[in-house]
C-alpha atoms as a PDB file:
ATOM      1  CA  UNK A   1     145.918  38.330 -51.986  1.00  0.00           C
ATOM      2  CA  UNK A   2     145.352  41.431 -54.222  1.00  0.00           C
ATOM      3  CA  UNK A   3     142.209  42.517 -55.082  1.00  0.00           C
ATOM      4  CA  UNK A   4     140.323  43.431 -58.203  1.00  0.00           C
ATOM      5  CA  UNK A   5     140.575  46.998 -58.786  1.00  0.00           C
ATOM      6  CA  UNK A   6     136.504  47.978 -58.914  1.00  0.00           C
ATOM      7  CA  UNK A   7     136.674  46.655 -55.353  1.00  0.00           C
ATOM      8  CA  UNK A   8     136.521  48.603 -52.512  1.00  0.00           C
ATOM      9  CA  UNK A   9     136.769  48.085 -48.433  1.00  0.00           C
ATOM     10  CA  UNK A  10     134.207  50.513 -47.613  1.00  0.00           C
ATOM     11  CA  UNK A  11     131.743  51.247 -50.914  1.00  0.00           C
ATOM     12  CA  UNK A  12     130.348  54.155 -48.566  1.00  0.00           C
ATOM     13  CA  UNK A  13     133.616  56.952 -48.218  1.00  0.00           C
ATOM     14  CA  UNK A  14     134.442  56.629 -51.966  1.00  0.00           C
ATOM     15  CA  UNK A  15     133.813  59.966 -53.509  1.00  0.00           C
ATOM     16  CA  UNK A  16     133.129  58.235 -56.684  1.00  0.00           C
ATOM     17  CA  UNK A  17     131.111  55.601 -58.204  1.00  0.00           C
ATOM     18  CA  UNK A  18     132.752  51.719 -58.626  1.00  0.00           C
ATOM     19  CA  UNK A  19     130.510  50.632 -60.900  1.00  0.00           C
ATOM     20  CA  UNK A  20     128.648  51.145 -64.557  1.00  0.00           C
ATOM     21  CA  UNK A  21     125.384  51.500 -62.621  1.00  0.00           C
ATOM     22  CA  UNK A  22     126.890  54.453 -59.820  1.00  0.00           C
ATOM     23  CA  UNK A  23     125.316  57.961 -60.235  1.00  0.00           C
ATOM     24  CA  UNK A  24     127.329  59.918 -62.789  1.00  0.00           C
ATOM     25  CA  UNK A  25     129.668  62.532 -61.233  1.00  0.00           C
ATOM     26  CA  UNK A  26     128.496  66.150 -61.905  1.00  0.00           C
ATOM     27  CA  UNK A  27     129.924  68.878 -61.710  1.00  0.00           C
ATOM     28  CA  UNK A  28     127.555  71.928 -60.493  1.00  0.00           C
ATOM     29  CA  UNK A  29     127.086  74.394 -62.648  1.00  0.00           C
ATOM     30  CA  UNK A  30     128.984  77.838 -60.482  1.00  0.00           C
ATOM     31  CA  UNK A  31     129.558  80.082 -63.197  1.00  0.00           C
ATOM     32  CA  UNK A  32     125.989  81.447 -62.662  1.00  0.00           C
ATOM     33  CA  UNK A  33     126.702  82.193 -59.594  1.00  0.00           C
ATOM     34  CA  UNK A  34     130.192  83.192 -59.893  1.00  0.00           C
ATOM     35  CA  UNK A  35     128.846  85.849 -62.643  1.00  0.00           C
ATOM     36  CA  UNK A  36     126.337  86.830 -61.114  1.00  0.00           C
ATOM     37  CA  UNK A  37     127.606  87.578 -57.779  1.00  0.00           C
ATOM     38  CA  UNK A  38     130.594  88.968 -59.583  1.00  0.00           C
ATOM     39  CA  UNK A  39     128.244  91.836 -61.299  1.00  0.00           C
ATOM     40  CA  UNK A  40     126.633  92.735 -58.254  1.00  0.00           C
ATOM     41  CA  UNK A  41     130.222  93.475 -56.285  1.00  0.00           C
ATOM     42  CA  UNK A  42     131.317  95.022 -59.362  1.00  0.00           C
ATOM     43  CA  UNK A  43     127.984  97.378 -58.897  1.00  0.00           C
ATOM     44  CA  UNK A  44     128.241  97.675 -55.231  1.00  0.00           C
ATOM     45  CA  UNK A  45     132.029  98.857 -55.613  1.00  0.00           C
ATOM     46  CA  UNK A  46     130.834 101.364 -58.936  1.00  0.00           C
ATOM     47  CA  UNK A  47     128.349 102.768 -56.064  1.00  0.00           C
ATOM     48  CA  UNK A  48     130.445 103.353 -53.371  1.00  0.00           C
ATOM     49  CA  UNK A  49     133.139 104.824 -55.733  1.00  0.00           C
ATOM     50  CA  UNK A  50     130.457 107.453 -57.009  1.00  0.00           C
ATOM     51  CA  UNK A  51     129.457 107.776 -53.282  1.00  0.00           C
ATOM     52  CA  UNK A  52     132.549 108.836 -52.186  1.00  0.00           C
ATOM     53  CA  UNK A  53     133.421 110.814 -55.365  1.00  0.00           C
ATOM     54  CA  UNK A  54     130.299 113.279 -54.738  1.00  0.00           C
ATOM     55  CA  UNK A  55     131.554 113.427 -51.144  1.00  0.00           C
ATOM     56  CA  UNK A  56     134.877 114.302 -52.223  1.00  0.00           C
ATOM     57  CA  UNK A  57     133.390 117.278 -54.847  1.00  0.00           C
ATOM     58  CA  UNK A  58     131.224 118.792 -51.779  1.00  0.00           C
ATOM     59  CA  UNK A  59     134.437 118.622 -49.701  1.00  0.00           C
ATOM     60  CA  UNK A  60     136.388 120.537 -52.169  1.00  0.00           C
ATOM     61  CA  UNK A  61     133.959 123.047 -52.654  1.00  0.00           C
ATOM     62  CA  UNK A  62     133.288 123.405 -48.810  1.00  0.00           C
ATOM     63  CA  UNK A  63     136.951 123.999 -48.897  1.00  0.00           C
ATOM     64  CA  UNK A  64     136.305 126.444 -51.335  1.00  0.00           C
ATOM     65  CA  UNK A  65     133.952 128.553 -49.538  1.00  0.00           C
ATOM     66  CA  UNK A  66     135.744 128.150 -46.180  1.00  0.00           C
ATOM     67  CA  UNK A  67     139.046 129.862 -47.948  1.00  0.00           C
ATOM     68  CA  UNK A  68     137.450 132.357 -49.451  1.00  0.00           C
ATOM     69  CA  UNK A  69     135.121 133.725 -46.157  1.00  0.00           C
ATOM     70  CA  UNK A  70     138.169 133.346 -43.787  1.00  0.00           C
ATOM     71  CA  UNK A  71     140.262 135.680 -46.564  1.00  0.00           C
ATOM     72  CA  UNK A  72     137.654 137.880 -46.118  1.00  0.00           C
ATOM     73  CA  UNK A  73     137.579 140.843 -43.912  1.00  0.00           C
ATOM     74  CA  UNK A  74     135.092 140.386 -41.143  1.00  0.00           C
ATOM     75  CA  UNK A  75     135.000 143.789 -38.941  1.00  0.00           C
ATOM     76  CA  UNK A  76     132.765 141.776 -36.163  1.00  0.00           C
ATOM     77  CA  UNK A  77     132.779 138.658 -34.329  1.00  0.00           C
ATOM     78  CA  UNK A  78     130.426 136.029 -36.205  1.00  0.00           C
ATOM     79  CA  UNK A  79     128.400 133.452 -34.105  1.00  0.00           C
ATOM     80  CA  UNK A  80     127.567 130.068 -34.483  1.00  0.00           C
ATOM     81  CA  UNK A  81     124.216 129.554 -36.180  1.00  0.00           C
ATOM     82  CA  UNK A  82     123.302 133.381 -37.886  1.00  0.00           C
ATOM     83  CA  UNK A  83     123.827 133.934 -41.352  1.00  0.00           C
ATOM     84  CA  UNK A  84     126.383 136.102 -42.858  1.00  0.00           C
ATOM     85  CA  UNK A  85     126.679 137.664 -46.335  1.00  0.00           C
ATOM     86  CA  UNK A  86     129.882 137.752 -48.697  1.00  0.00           C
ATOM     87  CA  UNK A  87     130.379 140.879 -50.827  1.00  0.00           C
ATOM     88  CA  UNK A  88     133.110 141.599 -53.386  1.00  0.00           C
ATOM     89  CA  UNK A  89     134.216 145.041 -53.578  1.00  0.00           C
ATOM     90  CA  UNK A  90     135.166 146.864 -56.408  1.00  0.00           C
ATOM     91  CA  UNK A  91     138.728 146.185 -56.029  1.00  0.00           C
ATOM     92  CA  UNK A  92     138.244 142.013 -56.002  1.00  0.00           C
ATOM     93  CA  UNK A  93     138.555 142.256 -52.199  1.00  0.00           C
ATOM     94  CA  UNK A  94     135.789 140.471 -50.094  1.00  0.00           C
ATOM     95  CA  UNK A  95     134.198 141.082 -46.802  1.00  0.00           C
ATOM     96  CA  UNK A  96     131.463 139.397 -44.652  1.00  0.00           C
ATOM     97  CA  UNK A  97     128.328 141.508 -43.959  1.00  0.00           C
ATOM     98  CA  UNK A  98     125.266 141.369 -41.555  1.00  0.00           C
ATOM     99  CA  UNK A  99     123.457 143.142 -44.438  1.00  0.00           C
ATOM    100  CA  UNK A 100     121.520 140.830 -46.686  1.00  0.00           C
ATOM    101  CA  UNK A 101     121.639 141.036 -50.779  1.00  0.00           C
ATOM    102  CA  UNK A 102     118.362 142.257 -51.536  1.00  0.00           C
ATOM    103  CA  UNK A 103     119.319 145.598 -48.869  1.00  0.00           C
ATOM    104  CA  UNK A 104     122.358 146.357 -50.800  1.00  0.00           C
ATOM    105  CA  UNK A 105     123.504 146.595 -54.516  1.00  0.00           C
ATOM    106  CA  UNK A 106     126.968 144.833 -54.046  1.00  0.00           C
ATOM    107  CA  UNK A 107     128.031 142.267 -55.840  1.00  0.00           C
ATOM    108  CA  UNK A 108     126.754 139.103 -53.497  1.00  0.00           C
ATOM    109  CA  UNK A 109     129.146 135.715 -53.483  1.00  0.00           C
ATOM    110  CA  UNK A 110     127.038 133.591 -51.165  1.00  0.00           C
ATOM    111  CA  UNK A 111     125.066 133.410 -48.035  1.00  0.00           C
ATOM    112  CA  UNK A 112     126.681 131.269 -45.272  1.00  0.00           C
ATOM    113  CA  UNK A 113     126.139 129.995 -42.066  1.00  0.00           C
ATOM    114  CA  UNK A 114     128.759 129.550 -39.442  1.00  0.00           C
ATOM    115  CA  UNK A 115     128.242 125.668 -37.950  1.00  0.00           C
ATOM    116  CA  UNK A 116     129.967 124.580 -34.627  1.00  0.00           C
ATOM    117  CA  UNK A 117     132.702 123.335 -35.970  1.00  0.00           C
ATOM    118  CA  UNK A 118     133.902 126.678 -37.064  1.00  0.00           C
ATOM    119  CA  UNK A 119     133.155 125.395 -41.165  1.00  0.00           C
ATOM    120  CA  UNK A 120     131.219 128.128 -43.011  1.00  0.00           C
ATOM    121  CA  UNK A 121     128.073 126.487 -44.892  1.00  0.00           C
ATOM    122  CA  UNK A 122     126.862 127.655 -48.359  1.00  0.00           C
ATOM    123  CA  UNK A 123     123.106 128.652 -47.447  1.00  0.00           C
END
């Protein structure tokens, strides 16, 4: 025997109503969330991009300074940790001094500090 078609076996694992009188079937509202979660990845990525975009221009212009003292002459064996100073003679050549820029009237490129890792470091 065939039965109506608002009938069901088991009312209770219907995902929908089989009736007039059955809760209406909402959709919840997500784009909210979608767009608002959306924005703030959108921000997070926009902040780690600039992040990593300052890290990359300090990088380059440790790179920089690291070419430019290890082009230099250096008539002594620097150590870790003391501060050296880079003159440029008249010729555009450079060299690293012990001598600090307000003893001497060279031109002065920078103070920098040799770290363990053998980088020279803009003081």
């Amino acid at each position: 025997m065939r039965k109506p078609d608002r009938v069901a076996d088991n009312k209770m694992t219907m995902p929908y109503g089989d009736s007039v009188s059955a809760p209406a079937i909402v959709k919840p509202d997500v784009d909210g969330f979608i767009s608002e979660r959306g924005a703030q990845a959108v921000n997070a990525i926009h902040a780690k991009y600039e992040e990593i975009q300052d890290e990359f221009a300090k990088l380059v212009e440790t790179s920089k300074d690291n070419e430019l003292v290890y082009n230099a002459s250096i008539g002594f064996v620097p150590i870790v940790g003391h501060v050296y100073h880079l003159y440029e003679r008249e010729n555009g050549s450079c060299f690293l001094s012990l001598i600090e820029p307000h003893q001497w009237e060279m031109k002065c490129l920078g103070s920098f500090r040799l770290a363990t890792d053998s980088l020279w470091i803009r003081v």
